[in-house]
C-alpha atoms as a PDB file:
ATOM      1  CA  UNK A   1     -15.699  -0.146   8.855  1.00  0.00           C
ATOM      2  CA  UNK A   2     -14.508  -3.605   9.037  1.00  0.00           C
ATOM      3  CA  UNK A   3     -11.995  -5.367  10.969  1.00  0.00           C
ATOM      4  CA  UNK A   4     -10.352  -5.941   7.666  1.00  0.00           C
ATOM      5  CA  UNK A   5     -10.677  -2.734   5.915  1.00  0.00           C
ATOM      6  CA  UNK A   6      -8.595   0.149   6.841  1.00  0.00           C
ATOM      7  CA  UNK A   7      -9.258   3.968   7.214  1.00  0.00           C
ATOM      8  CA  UNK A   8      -6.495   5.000   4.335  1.00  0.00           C
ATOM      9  CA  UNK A   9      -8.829   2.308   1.952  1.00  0.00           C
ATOM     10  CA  UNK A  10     -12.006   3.554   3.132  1.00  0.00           C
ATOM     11  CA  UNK A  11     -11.313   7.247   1.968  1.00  0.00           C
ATOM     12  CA  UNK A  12     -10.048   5.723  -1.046  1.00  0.00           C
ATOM     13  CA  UNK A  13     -13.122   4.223  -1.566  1.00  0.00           C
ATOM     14  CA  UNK A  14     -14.949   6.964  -1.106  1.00  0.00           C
ATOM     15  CA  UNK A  15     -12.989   9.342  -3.202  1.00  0.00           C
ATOM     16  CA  UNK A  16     -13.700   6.323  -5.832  1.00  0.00           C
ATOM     17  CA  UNK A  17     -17.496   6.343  -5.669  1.00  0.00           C
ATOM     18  CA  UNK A  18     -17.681  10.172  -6.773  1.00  0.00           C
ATOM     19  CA  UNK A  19     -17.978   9.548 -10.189  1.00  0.00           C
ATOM     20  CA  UNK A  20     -14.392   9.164 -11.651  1.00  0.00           C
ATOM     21  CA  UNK A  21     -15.956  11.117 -14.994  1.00  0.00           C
ATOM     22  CA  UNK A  22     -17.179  14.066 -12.730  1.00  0.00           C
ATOM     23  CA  UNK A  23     -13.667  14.303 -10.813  1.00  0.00           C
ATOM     24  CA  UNK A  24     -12.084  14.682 -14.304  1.00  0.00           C
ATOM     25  CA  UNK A  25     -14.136  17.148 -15.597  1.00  0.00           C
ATOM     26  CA  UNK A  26     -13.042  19.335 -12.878  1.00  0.00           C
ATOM     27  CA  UNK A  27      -9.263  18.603 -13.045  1.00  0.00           C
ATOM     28  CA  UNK A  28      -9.837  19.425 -17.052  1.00  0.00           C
ATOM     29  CA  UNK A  29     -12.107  23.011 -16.160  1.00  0.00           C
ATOM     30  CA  UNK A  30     -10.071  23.948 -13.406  1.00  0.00           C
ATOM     31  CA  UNK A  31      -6.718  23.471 -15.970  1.00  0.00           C
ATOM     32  CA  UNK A  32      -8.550  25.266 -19.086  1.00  0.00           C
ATOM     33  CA  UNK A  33      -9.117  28.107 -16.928  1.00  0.00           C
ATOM     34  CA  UNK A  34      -5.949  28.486 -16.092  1.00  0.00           C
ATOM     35  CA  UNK A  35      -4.382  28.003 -19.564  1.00  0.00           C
ATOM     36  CA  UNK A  36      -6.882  30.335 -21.119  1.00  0.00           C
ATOM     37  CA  UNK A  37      -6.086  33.373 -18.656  1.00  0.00           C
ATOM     38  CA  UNK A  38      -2.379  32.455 -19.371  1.00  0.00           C
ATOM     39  CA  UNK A  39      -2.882  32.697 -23.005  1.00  0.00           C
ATOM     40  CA  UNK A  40      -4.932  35.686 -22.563  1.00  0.00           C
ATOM     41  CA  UNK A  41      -2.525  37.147 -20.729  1.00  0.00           C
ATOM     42  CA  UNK A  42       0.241  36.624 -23.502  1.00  0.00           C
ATOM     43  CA  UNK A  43      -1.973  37.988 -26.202  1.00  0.00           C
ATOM     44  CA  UNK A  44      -2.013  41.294 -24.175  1.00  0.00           C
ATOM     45  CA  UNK A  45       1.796  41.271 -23.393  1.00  0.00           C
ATOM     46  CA  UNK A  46       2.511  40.967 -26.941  1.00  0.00           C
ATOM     47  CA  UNK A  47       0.098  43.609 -28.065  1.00  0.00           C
ATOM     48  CA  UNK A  48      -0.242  46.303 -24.787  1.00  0.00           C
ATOM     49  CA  UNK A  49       2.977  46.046 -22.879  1.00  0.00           C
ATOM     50  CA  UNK A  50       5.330  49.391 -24.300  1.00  0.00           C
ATOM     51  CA  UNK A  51       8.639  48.241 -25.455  1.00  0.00           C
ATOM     52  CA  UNK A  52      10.650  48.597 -22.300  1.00  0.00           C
ATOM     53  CA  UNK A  53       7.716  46.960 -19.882  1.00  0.00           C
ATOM     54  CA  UNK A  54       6.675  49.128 -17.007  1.00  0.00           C
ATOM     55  CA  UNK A  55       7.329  48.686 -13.509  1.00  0.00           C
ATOM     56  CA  UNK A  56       4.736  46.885 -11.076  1.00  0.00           C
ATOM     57  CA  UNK A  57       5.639  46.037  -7.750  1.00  0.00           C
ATOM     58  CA  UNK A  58       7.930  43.473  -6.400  1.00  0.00           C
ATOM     59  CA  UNK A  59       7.283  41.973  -9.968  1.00  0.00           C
ATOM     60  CA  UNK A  60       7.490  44.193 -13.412  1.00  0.00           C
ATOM     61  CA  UNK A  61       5.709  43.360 -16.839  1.00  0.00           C
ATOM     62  CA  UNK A  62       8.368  42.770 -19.285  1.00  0.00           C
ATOM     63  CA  UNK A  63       7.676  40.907 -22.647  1.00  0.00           C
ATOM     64  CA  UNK A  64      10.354  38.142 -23.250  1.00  0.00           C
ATOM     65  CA  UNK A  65      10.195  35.287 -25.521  1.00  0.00           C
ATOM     66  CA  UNK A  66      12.199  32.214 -24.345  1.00  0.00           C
ATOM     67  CA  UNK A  67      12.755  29.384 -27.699  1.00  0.00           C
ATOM     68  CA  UNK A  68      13.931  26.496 -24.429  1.00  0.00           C
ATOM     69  CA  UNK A  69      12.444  25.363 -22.045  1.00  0.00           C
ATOM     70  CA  UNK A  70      13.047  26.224 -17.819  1.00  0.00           C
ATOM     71  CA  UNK A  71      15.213  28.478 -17.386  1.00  0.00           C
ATOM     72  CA  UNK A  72      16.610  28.574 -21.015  1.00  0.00           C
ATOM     73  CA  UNK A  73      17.165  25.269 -21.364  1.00  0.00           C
ATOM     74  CA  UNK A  74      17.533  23.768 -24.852  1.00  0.00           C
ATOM     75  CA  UNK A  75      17.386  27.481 -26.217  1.00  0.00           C
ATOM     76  CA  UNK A  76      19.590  26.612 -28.747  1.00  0.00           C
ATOM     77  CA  UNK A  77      17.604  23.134 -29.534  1.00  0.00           C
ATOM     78  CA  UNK A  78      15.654  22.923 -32.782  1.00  0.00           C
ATOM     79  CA  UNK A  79      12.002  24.549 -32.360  1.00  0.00           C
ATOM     80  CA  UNK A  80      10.713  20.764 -33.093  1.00  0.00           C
ATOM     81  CA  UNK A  81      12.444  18.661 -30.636  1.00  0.00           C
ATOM     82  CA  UNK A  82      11.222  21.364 -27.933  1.00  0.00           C
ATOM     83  CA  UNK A  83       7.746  21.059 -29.154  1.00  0.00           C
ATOM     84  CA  UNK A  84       7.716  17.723 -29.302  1.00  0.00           C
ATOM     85  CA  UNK A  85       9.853  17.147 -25.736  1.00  0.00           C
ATOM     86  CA  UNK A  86       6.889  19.848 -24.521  1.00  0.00           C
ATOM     87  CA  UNK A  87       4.197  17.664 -25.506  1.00  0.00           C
ATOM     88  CA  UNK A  88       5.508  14.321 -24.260  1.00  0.00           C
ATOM     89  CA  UNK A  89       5.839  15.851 -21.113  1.00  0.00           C
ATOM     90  CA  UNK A  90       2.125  17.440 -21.375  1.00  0.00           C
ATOM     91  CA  UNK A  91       0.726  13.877 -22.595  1.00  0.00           C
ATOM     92  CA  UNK A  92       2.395  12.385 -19.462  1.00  0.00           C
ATOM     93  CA  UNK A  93       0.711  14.895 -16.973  1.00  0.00           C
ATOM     94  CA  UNK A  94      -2.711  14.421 -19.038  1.00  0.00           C
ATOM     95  CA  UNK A  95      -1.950  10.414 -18.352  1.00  0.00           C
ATOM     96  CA  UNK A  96      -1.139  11.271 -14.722  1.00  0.00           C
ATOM     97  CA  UNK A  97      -4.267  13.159 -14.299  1.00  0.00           C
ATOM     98  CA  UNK A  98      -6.387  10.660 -16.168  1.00  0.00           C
ATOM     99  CA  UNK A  99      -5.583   7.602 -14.126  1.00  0.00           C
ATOM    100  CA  UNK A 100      -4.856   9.567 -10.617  1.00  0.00           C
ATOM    101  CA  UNK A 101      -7.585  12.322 -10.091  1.00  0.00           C
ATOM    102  CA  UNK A 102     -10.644   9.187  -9.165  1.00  0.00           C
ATOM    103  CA  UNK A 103      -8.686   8.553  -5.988  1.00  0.00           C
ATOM    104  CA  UNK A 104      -6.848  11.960  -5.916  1.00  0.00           C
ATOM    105  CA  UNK A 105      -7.499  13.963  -2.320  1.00  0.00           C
ATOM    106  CA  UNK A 106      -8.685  17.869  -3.176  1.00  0.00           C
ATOM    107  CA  UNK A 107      -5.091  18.892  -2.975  1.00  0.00           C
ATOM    108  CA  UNK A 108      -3.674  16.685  -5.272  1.00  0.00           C
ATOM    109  CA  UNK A 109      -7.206  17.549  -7.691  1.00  0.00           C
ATOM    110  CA  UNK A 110      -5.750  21.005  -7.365  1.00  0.00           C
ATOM    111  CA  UNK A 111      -2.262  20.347  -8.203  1.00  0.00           C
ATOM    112  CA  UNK A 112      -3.569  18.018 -11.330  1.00  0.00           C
ATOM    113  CA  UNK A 113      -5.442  21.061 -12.278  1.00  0.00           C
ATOM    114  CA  UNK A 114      -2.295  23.523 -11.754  1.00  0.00           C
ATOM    115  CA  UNK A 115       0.268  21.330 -13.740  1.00  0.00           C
ATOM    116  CA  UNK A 116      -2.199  20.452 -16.762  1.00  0.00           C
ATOM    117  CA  UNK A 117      -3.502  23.853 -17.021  1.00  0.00           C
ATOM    118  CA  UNK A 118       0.073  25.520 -17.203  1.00  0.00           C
ATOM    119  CA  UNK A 119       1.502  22.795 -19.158  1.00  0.00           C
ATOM    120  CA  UNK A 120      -1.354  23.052 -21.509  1.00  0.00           C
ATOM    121  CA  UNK A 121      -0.933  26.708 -22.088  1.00  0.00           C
ATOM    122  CA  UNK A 122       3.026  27.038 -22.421  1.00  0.00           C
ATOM    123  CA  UNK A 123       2.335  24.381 -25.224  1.00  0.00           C
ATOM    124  CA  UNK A 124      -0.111  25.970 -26.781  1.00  0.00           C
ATOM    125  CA  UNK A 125       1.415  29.168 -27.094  1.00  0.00           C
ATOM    126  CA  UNK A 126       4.912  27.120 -28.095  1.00  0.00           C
ATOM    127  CA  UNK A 127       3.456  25.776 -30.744  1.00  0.00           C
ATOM    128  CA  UNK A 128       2.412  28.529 -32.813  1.00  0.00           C
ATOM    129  CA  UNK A 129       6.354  29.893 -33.406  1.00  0.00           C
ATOM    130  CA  UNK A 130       8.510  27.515 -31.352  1.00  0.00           C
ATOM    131  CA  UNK A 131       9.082  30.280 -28.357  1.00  0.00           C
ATOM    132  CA  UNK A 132       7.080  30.628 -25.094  1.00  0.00           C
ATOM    133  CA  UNK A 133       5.615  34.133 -24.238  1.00  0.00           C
ATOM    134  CA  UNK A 134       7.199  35.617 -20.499  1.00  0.00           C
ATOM    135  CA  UNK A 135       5.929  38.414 -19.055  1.00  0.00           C
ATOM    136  CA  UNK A 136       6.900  38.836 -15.482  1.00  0.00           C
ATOM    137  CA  UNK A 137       9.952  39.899 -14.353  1.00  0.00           C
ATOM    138  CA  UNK A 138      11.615  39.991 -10.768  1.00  0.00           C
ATOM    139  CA  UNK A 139      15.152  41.157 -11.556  1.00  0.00           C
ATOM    140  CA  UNK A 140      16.357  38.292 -10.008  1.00  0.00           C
ATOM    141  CA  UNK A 141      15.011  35.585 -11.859  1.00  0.00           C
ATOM    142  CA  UNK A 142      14.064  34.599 -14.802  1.00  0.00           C
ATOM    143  CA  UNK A 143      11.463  36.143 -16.667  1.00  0.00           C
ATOM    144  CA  UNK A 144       8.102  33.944 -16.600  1.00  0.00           C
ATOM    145  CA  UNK A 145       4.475  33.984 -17.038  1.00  0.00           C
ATOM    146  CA  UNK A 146       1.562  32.594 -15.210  1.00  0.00           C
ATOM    147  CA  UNK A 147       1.663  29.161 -16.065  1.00  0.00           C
ATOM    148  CA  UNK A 148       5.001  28.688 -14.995  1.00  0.00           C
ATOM    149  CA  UNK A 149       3.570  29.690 -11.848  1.00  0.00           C
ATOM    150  CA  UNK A 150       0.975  27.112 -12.166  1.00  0.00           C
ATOM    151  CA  UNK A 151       3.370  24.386 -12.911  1.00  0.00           C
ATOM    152  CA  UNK A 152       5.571  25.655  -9.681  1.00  0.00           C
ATOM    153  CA  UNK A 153       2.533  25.792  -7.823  1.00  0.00           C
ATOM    154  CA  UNK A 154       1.436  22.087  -8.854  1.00  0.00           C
ATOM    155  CA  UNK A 155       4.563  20.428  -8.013  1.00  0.00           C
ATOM    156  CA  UNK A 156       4.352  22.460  -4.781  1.00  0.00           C
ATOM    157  CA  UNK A 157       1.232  20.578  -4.184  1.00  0.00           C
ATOM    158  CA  UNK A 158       2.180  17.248  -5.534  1.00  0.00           C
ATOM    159  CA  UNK A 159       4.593  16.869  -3.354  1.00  0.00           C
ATOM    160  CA  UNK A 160       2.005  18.063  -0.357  1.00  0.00           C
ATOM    161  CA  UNK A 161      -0.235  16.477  -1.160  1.00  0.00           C
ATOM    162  CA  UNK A 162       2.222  13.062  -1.573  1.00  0.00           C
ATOM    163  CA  UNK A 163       4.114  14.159   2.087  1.00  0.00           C
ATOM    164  CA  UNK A 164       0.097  13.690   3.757  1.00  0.00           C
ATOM    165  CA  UNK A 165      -0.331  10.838   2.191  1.00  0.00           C
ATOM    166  CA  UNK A 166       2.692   8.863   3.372  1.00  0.00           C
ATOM    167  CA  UNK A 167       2.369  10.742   7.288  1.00  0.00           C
ATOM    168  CA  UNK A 168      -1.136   9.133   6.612  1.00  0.00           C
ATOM    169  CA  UNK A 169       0.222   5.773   5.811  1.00  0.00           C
ATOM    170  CA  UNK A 170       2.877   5.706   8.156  1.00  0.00           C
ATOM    171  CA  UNK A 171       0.013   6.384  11.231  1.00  0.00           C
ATOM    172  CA  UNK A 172      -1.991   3.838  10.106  1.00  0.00           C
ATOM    173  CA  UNK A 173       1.267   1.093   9.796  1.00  0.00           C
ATOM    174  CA  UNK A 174       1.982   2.383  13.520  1.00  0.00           C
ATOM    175  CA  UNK A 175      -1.666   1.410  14.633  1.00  0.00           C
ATOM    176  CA  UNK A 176      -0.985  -2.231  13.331  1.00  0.00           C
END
């Protein structure tokens, strides 16, 4: 290392010099993976679940169908603005993913992966009728399905994986 460069731009560097295509490609495996066993999963809710659900655990399987967005929101909206609202926010994570994952750390790959993959799959399944396919239910909150989990999870990370990088940033300011 130089007396110029830093460590924070060094690991940048290095992250950069793995093949921005190849770091992709993962981000976009990792998230059809996880939209296709959420989609899978709502194909069998719709066809195998009995009417009333059946209990599971800390969470049941109940089959729901929600025409808004989190937590009901825009339920009332017409089917078209939420598709369309869904897929400008989907186009933005795709954008996000595109231009961060060649510099990304693993955890923020993951989180990429996480939000794009449940994002993906919730529109997807939108699409087709204008409602979103829930199948797990707590009692306590509202019923969801797996990539709701994955988005959750995501912005868990995100925000990880953004909280490392400033400690990170704020050491190396310290060391100046």
């Amino acid at each position: 290392m130089s007396v110029t460069e830093t460590a924070p731009e060094t690991a940048t560097v290095r992250r950069q010099g793995r093949r921005p295509a190849a770091r992709r490609a993962v981000v976009l495996a990792v998230a059809a993976a996880v939209a296709a066993v959420d989609l899978s999963l709502k194909s069998w809710a719709q066809t195998g679940l009995p009417a009333g659900g059946f209990e599971a655990g800390p969470v049941d399987l109940r089959l729901a169908y929600n025409p808004g967005v989190a937590f009901s929101l825009a339920a009332g909206a017409p089917a078209a603005a939420v598709i369309a609202g869904t897929a400008l926010v989907t186009v933005g994570v795709a954008a996000l993913v595109w231009v961060g994952a060649p510099t990304a750390t693993r955890l923020r790959l993951a989180a990429f992966a996480a939000l794009l993959g449940g994002a993906v799959a919730n529109l997807t399944d939108r699409a087709g009728d204008g409602v979103v396919t829930d199948y797990l239910h707590s009692g306590w909150w509202p019923t969801f399905n797996l990539a709701d989990t994955a988005i959750v999870t995501g912005a868990i990370l995100l925000v990880l994986s953004s909280m490392g990088a400033s400690r990170t940033a704020g050491k190396h300011e310290a060391g100046r």
